[in-house]
Structures are given as structure tokens and as C-alpha cells.
C-alpha atoms as a PDB file:
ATOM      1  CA  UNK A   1       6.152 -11.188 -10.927  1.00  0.00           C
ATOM      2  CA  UNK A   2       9.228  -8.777 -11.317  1.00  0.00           C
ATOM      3  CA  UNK A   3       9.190  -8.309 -15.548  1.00  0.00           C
ATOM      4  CA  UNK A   4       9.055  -8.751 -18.113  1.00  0.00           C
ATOM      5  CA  UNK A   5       6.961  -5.697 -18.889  1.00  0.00           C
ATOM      6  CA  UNK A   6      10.047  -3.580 -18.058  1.00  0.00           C
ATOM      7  CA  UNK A   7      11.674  -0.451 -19.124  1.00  0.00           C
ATOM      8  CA  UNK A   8      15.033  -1.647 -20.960  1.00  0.00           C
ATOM      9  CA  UNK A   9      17.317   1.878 -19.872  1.00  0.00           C
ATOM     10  CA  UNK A  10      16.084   1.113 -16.412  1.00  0.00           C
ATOM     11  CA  UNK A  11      15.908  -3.009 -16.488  1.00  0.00           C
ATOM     12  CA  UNK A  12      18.953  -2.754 -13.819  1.00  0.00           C
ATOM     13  CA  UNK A  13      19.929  -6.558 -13.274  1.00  0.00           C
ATOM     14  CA  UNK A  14      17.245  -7.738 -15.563  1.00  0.00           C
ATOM     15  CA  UNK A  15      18.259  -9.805 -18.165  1.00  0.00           C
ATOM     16  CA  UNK A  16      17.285  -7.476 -21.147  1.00  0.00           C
ATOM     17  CA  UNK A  17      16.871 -11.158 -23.784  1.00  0.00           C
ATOM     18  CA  UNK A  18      13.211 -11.773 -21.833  1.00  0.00           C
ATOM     19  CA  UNK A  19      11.957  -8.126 -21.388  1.00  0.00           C
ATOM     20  CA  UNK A  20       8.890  -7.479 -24.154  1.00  0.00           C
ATOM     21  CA  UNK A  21       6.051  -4.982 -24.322  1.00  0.00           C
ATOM     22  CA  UNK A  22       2.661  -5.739 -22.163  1.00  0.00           C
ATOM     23  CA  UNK A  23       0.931  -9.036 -22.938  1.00  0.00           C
ATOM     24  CA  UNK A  24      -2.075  -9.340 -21.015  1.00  0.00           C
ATOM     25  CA  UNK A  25      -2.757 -13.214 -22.752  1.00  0.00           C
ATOM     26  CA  UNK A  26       0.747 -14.137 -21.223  1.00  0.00           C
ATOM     27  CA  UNK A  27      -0.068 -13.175 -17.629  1.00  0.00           C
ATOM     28  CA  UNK A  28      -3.830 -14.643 -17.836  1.00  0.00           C
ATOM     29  CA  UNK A  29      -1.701 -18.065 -18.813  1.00  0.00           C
ATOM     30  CA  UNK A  30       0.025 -17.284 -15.923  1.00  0.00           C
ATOM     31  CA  UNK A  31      -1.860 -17.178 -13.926  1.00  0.00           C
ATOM     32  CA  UNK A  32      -3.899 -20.398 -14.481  1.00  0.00           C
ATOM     33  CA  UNK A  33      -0.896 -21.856 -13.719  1.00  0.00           C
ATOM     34  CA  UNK A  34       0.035 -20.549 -10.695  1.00  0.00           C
ATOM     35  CA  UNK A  35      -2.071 -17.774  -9.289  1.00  0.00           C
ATOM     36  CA  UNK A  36       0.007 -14.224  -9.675  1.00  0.00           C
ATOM     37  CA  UNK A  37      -0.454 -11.904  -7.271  1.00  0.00           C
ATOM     38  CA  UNK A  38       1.262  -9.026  -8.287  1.00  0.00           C
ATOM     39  CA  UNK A  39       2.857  -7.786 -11.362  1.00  0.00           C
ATOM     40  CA  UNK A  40       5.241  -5.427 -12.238  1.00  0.00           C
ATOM     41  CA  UNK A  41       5.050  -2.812 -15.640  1.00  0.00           C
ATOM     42  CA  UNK A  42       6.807  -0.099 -17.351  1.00  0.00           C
ATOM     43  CA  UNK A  43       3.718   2.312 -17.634  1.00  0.00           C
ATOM     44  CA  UNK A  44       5.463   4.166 -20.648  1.00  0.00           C
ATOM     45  CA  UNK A  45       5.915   1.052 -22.746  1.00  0.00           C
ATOM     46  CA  UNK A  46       2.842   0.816 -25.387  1.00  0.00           C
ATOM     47  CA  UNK A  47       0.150  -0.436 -24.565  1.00  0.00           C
ATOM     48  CA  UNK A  48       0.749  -0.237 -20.699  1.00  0.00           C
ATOM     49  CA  UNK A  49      -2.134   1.606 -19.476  1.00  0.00           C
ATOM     50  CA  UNK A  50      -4.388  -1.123 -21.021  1.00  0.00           C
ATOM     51  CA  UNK A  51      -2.926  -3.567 -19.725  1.00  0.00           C
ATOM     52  CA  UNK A  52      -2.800  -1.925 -16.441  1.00  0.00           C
ATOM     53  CA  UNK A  53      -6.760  -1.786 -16.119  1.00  0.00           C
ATOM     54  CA  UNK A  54      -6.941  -5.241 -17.367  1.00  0.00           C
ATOM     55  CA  UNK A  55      -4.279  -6.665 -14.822  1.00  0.00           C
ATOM     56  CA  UNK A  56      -5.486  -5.139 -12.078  1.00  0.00           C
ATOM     57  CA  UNK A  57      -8.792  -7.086 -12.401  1.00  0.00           C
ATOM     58  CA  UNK A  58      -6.519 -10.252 -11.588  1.00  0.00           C
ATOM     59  CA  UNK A  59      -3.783  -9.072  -9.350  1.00  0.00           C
ATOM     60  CA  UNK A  60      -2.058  -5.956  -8.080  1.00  0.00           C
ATOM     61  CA  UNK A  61      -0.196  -3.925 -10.365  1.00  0.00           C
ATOM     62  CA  UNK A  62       2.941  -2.472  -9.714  1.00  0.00           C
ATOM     63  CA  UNK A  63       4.848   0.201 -11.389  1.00  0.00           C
ATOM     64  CA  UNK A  64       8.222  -0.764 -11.581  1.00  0.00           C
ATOM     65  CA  UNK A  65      11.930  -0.787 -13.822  1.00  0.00           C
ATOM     66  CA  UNK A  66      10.405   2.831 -15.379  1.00  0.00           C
ATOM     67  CA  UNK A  67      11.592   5.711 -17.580  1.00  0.00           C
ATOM     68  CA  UNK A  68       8.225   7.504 -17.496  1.00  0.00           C
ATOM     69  CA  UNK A  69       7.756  11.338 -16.765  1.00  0.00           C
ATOM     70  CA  UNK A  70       5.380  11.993 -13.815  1.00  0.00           C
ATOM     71  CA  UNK A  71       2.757  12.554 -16.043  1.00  0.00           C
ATOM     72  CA  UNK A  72       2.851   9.133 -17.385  1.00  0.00           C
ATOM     73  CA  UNK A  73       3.380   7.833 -14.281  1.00  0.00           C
ATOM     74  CA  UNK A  74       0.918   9.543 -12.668  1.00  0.00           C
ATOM     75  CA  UNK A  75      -1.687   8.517 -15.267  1.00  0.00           C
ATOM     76  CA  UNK A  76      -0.671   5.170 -14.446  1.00  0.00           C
ATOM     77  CA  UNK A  77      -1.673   5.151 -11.215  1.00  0.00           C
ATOM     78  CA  UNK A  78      -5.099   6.435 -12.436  1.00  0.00           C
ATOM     79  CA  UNK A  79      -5.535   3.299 -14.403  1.00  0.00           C
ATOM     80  CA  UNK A  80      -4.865   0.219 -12.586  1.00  0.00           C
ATOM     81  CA  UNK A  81      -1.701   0.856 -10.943  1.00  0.00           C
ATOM     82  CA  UNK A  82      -1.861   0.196  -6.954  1.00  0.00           C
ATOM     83  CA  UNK A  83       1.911  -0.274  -5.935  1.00  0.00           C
ATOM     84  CA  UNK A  84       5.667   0.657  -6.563  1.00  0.00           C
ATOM     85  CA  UNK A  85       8.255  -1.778  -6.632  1.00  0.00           C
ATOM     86  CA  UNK A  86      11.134  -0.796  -4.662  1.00  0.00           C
ATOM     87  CA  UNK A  87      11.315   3.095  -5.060  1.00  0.00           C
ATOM     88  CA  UNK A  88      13.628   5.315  -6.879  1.00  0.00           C
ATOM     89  CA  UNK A  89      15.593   1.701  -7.771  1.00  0.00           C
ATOM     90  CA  UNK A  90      14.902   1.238 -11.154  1.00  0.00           C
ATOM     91  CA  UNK A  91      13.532   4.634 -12.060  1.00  0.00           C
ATOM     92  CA  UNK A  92      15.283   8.527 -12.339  1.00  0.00           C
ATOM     93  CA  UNK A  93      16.278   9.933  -9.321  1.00  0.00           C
ATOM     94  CA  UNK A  94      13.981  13.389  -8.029  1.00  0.00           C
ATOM     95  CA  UNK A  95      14.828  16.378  -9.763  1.00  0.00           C
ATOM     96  CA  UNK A  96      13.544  19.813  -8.699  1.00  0.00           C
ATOM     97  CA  UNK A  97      12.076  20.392 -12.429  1.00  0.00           C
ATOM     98  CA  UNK A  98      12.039  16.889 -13.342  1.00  0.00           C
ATOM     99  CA  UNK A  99       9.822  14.851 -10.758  1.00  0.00           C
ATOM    100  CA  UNK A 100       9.585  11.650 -12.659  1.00  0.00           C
ATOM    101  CA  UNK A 101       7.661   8.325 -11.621  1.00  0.00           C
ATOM    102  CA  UNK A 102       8.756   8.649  -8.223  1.00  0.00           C
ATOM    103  CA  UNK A 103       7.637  11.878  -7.171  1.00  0.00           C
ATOM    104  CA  UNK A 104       4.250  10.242  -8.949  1.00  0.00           C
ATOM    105  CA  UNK A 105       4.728   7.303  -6.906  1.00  0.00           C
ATOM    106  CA  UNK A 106       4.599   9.310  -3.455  1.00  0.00           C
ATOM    107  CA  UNK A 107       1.498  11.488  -4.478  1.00  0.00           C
ATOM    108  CA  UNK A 108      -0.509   8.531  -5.182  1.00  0.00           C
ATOM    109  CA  UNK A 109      -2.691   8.179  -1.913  1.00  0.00           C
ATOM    110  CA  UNK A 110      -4.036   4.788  -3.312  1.00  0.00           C
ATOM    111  CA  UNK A 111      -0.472   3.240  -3.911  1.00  0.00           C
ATOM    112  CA  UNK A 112       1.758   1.735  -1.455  1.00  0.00           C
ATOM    113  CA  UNK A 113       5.483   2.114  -2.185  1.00  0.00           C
ATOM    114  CA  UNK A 114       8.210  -0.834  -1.392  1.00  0.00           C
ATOM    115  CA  UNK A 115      11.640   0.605   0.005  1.00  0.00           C
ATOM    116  CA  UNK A 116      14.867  -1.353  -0.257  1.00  0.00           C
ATOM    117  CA  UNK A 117      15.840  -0.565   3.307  1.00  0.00           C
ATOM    118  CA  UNK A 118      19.214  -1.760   3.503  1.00  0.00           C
ATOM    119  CA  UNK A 119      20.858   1.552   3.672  1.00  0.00           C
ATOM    120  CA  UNK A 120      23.030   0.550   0.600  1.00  0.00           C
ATOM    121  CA  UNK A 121      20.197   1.154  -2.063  1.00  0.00           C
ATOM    122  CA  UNK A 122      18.937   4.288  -0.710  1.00  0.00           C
ATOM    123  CA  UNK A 123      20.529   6.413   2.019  1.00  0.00           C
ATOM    124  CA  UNK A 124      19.781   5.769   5.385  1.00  0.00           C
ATOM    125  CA  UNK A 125      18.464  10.180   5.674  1.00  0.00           C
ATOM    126  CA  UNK A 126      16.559   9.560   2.468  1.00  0.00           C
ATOM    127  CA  UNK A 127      14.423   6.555   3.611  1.00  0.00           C
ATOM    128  CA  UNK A 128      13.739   8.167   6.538  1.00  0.00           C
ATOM    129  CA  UNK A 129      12.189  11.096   4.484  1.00  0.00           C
ATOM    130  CA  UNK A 130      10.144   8.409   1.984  1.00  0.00           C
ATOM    131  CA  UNK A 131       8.990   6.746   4.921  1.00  0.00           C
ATOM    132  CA  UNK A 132       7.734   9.997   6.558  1.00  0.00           C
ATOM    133  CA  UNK A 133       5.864  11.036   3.156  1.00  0.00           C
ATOM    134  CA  UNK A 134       4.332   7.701   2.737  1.00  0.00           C
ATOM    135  CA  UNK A 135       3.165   6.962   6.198  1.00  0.00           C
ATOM    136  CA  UNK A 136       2.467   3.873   8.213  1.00  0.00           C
ATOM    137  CA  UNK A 137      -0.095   2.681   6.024  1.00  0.00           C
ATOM    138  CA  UNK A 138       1.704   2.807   2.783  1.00  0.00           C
ATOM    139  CA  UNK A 139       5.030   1.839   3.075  1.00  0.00           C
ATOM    140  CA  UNK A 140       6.382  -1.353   2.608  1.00  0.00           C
ATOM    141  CA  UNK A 141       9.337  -3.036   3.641  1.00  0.00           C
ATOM    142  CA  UNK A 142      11.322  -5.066   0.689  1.00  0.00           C
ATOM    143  CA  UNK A 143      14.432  -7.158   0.906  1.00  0.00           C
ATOM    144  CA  UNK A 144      14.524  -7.505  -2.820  1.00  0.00           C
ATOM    145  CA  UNK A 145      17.110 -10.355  -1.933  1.00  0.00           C
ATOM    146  CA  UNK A 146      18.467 -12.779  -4.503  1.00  0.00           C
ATOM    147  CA  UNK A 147      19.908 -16.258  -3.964  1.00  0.00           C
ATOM    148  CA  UNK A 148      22.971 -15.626  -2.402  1.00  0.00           C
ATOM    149  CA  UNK A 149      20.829 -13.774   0.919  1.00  0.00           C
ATOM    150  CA  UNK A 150      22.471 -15.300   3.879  1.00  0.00           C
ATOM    151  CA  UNK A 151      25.117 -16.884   1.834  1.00  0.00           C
ATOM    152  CA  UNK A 152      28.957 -15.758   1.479  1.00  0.00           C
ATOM    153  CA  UNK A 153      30.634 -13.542  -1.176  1.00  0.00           C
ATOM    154  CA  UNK A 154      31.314 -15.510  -4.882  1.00  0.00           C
ATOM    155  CA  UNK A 155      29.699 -15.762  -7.946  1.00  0.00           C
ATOM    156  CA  UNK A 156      25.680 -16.334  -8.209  1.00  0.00           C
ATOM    157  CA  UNK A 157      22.952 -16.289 -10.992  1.00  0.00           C
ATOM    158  CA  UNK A 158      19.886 -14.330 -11.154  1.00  0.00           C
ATOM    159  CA  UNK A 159      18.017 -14.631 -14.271  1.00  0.00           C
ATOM    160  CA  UNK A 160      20.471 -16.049 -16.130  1.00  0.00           C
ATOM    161  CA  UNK A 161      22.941 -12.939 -15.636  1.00  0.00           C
ATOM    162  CA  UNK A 162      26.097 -13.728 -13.118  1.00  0.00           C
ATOM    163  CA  UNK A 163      26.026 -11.764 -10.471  1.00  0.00           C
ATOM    164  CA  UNK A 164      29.038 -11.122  -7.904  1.00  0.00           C
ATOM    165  CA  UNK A 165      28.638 -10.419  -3.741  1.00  0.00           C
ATOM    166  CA  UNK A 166      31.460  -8.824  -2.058  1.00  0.00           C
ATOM    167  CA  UNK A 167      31.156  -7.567   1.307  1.00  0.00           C
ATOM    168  CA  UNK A 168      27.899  -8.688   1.066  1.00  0.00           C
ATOM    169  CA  UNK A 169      27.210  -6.630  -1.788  1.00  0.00           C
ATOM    170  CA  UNK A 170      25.544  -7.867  -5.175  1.00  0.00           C
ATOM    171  CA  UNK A 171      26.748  -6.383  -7.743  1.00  0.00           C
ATOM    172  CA  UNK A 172      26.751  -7.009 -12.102  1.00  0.00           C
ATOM    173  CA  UNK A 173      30.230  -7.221 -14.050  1.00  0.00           C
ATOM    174  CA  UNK A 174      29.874  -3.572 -14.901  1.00  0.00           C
ATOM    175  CA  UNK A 175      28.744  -2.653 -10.811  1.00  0.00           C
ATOM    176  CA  UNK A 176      25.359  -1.869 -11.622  1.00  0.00           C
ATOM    177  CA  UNK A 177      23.343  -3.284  -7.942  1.00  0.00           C
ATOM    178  CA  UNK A 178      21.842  -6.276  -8.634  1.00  0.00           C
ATOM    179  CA  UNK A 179      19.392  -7.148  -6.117  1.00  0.00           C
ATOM    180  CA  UNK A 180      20.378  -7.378  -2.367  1.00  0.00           C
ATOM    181  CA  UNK A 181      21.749 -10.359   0.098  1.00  0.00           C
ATOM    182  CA  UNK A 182      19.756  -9.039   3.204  1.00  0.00           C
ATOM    183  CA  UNK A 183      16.266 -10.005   5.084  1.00  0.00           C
ATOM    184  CA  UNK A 184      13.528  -8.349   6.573  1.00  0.00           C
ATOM    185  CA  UNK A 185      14.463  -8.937  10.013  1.00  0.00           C
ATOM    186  CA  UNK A 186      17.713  -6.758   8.791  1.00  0.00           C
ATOM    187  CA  UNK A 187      16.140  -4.078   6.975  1.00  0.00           C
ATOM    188  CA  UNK A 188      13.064  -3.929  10.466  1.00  0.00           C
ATOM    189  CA  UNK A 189      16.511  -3.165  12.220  1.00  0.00           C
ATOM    190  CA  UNK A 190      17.872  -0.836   9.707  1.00  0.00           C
ATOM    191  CA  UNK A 191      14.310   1.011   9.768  1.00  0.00           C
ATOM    192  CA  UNK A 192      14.320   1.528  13.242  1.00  0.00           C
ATOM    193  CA  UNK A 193      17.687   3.007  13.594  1.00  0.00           C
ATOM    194  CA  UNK A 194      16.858   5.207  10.650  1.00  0.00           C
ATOM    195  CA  UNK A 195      14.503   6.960  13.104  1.00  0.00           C
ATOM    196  CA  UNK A 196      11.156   5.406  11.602  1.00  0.00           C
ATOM    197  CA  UNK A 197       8.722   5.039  14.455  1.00  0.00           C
ATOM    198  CA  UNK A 198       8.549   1.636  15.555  1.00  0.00           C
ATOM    199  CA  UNK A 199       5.182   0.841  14.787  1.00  0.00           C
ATOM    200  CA  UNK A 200       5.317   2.075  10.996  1.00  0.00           C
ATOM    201  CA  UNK A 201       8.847  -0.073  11.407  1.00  0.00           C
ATOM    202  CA  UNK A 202       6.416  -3.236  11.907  1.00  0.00           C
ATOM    203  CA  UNK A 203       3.397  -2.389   9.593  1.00  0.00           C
ATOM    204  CA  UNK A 204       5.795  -1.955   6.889  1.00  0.00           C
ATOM    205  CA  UNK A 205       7.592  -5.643   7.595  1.00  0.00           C
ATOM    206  CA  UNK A 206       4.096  -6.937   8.228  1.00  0.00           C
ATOM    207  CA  UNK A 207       0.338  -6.329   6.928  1.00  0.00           C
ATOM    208  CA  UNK A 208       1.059  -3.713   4.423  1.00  0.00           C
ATOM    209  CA  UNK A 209       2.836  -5.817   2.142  1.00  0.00           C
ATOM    210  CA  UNK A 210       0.752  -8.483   2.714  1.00  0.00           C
ATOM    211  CA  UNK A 211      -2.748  -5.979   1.873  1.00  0.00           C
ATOM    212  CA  UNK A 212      -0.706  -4.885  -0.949  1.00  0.00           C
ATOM    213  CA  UNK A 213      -0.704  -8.259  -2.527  1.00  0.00           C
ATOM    214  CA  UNK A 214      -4.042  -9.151  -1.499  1.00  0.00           C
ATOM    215  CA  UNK A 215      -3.091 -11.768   1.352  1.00  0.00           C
ATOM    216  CA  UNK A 216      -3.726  -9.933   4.452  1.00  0.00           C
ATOM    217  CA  UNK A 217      -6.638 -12.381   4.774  1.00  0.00           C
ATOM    218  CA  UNK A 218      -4.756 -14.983   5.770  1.00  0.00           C
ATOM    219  CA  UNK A 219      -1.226 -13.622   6.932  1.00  0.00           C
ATOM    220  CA  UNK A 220       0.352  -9.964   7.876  1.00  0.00           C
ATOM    221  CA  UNK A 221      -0.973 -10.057  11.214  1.00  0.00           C
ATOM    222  CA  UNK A 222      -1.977 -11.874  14.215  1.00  0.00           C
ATOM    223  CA  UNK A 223      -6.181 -12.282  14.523  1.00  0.00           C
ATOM    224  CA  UNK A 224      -8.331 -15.235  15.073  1.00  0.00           C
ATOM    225  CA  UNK A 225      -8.782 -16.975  11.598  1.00  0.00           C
ATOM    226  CA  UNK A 226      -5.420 -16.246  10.001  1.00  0.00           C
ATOM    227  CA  UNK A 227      -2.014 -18.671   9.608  1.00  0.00           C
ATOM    228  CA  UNK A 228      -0.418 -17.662  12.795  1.00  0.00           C
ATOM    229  CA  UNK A 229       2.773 -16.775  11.051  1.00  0.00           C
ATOM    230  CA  UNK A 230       5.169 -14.534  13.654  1.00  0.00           C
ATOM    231  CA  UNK A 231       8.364 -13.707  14.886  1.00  0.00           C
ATOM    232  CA  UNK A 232       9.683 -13.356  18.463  1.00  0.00           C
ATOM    233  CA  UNK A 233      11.885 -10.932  18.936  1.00  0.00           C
ATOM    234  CA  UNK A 234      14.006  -9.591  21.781  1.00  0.00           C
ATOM    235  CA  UNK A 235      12.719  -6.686  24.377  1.00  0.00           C
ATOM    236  CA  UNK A 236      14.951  -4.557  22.866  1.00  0.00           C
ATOM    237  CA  UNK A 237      14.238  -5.417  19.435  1.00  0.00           C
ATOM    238  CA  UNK A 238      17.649  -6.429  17.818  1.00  0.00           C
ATOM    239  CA  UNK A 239      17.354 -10.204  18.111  1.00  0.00           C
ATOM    240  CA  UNK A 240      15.126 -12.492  16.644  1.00  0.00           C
ATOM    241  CA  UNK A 241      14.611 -15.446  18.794  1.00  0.00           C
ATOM    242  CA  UNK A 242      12.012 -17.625  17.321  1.00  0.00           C
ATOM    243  CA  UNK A 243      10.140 -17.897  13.899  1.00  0.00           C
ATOM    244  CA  UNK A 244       6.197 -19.642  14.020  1.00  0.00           C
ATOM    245  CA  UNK A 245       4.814 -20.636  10.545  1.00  0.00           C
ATOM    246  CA  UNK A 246       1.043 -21.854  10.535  1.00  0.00           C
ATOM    247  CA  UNK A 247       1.440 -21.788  14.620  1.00  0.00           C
ATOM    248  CA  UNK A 248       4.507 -24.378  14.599  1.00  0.00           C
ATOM    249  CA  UNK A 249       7.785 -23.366  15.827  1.00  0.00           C
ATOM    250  CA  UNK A 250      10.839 -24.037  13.122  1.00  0.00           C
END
């Protein structure tokens, strides 16, 4: 659940009409509804932290589409927060007196951290780097696709808000990045090449999202008990030859 607790100077393709403060009563209706497993917050906006340790007693909670300083960051991540959503997208950039909510992001041994890895929203040296600091067991591989992922250039919607691919790249009328058009298999690829090793490559497509969201119970890895959900890929690891969901070929 990507918003609507969201920073507005950093809501990126979100449309700003549905962002609004913290509402802890909205997400417990929402999740009677349709169980939530993670959700996203702002943990500047008032009333955050609160909501934070209140949230996380239903789902995982994920700082994401920030302004804060480190040190609100960083106390977020003391009080419920668990996860990142897609790192340094959607939050200041690292500067050498100014760390922000990412540098608080990578120092917080209990969070995992997504990555856009499709080279385009982060540079290909630069994920390398994250991907060294986090490690194998906290990184996490994100598409962060939209609608128009596997689809041609033109016009799409996401959220209400238009959004335009060209060259495979999503952007808004004003060419802020909205989203991506890319897939895991892609970004695994990407990962590899980037110089990650391959095993962190995998971990990070695989169970460590899936632990992050609280699912690795059932999926994120091959063991007696769980859905039998894998990919076959080629020796050399650049095609993917066959996709099993629940054990069944599709």
C-alpha cells in the first residue's frame, strides 16, 4: 500500500488530491477488507511515529515518499518502521553534511531496503555500492512497474495522473519518473551485470522481499510446505525459460 501517508514535496508520480496525514482507523478498515501487508509513510508528517508503532502490529511498515532529516528518519525506524520503499526515489539525495532518510535507511540493521534496479532510477555504480552496504539479507529487488510494463510507448494512467513511456521510459508531463515499465527477471539481469554477487542477485528477487512482507511462509523460496512458485532460467542466466506457479507450468 504505496500512500497515502506521503510526503507532498517528495509524492513524485503520486497524485497529490489523495495524499493526507496518518490515519491508523483508515488502514485497520483496510485491512478487513483485504488483508494489507505492507504500508508505506512519511515519518515526518504528524502523527507518523504513532502510527508507525500501531501499523506495525498489523503489517510491515515502510518508510517511503519522505522529506525527513536522518534524525527523523532514524527515529522512525526505532518505532515501527521495518522497510524502505525503493531507496533514494522519493527522498533527498546523500549529502556529505546532510545524510537524510536514506543514509538512515542504510544504518538500520533491522530494515530491508527496496532498490529500483533498472539502471535508469539509480546508476548502475551506485546500486552496486547500496547493494554492498545492505548485504544479501537486506536488499530487495523492486520493479516498481506500472501498467504499461511489457507494453509499448503511449499514453497510460497511474492513479489518475497520465503518464507517458518513451523508449520505454515513464515519465509525467513535466518529466518527473513515474514509476518504471520493467520486471524482475530484468532488473535480476541488470543486478548481476552491476557486479552484485549472484547469490545476493537471487535473495534480493526472491525470499527477502517476500520475509519483508511477511510471506516467506508460503513463497520466496523452494522447501517442502510452500507454493512451489519458480523460475527456470538458462545456464548462463540471461534467459528465462519457464515460469511454475503453485507447481503448474504457465
Amino acid at each position: 500500500m504505496e500512500g497515502p501517508f506521503l510526503s507532498y514535496a517528495k509524492r513524485g508520480a503520486q497524485n497529490p488530491e489523495y495524499l493526507h496525514e496518518p490515519d491508523i482507523d483508515e488502514l485497520k478498515k483496510l485491512d478487513k477488507i483485504c488483508k494489507i501487508r505492507i504500508v508505506s509513510l512519511a515519518p515526518e508528517l504528524p502523527g507518523a511515529i504513532e502510527f508507525a508503532r500501531e501499523a506495525s502490529k498489523i503489517c510491515t511498515v515502510s518508510a517511503a515518499h519522505t522529506a525527513a532529516t536522518f534524525e527523523q528518519a532514524e527515529f522512525g525506524y526505532k518505532n515501527g518502521i521495518t522497510h524502505t520503499t525503493h531507496l533514494l526515489n522519493g527522498m533527498d539525495p546523500i549529502y556529505n553534511r546532510k545524510p537524510g532518510a536514506a543514509v538512515a535507511a542504510l544504518r538500520a540493521e533491522n530494515a530491508t531496503a527496496e532498490l529500483i534496479s533498472d539502471g535508469m532510477h539509480i546508476h548502475p555504480a551506485y546500486l552496486a555500492l547500496l547493494y554492498k552496504i545492505l548485504g544479501e539479507d537486506r536488499s530487495v529487488a523492486v520493479s516498481d512497474s506500472m501498467c504499461a510494463s511489457g507494453l509499448g510507448d503511449g499514453e497510460y494512467e497511474l492513479g489518475g495522473t497520465t503518464v507517458y513511456v518513451k523508449d520505454g521510459k515513464a515519465l509525467l508531463a513535466d518529466g518527473t519518473i513515474a514509476a518504471s515499465t520493467t520486471n524482475i527477471f530484468a532488473e535480476f539481469r541488470n543486478i548481476i551485470s552491476f557486479g552484485v554477487p549472484v547469490r545476493q542477485a537471487v535473495k534480493s528477487c526472491t525470499i527477502n522481499p517476500a520475509r519483508a512482507i511477511g510471506v516467506d511462509d508460503v513463497t520466496g523460496s523452494i522447501a517442502v510446505g510452500k507454493r512451489a512458485d519458480f523460475t527456470v532460467l538458462s545456464s548462463d542466466l540471461k534467459e528465462l525459460e519457464c515460469v511454475y506457479i503453485k507447481g503448474k507450468r504457465i
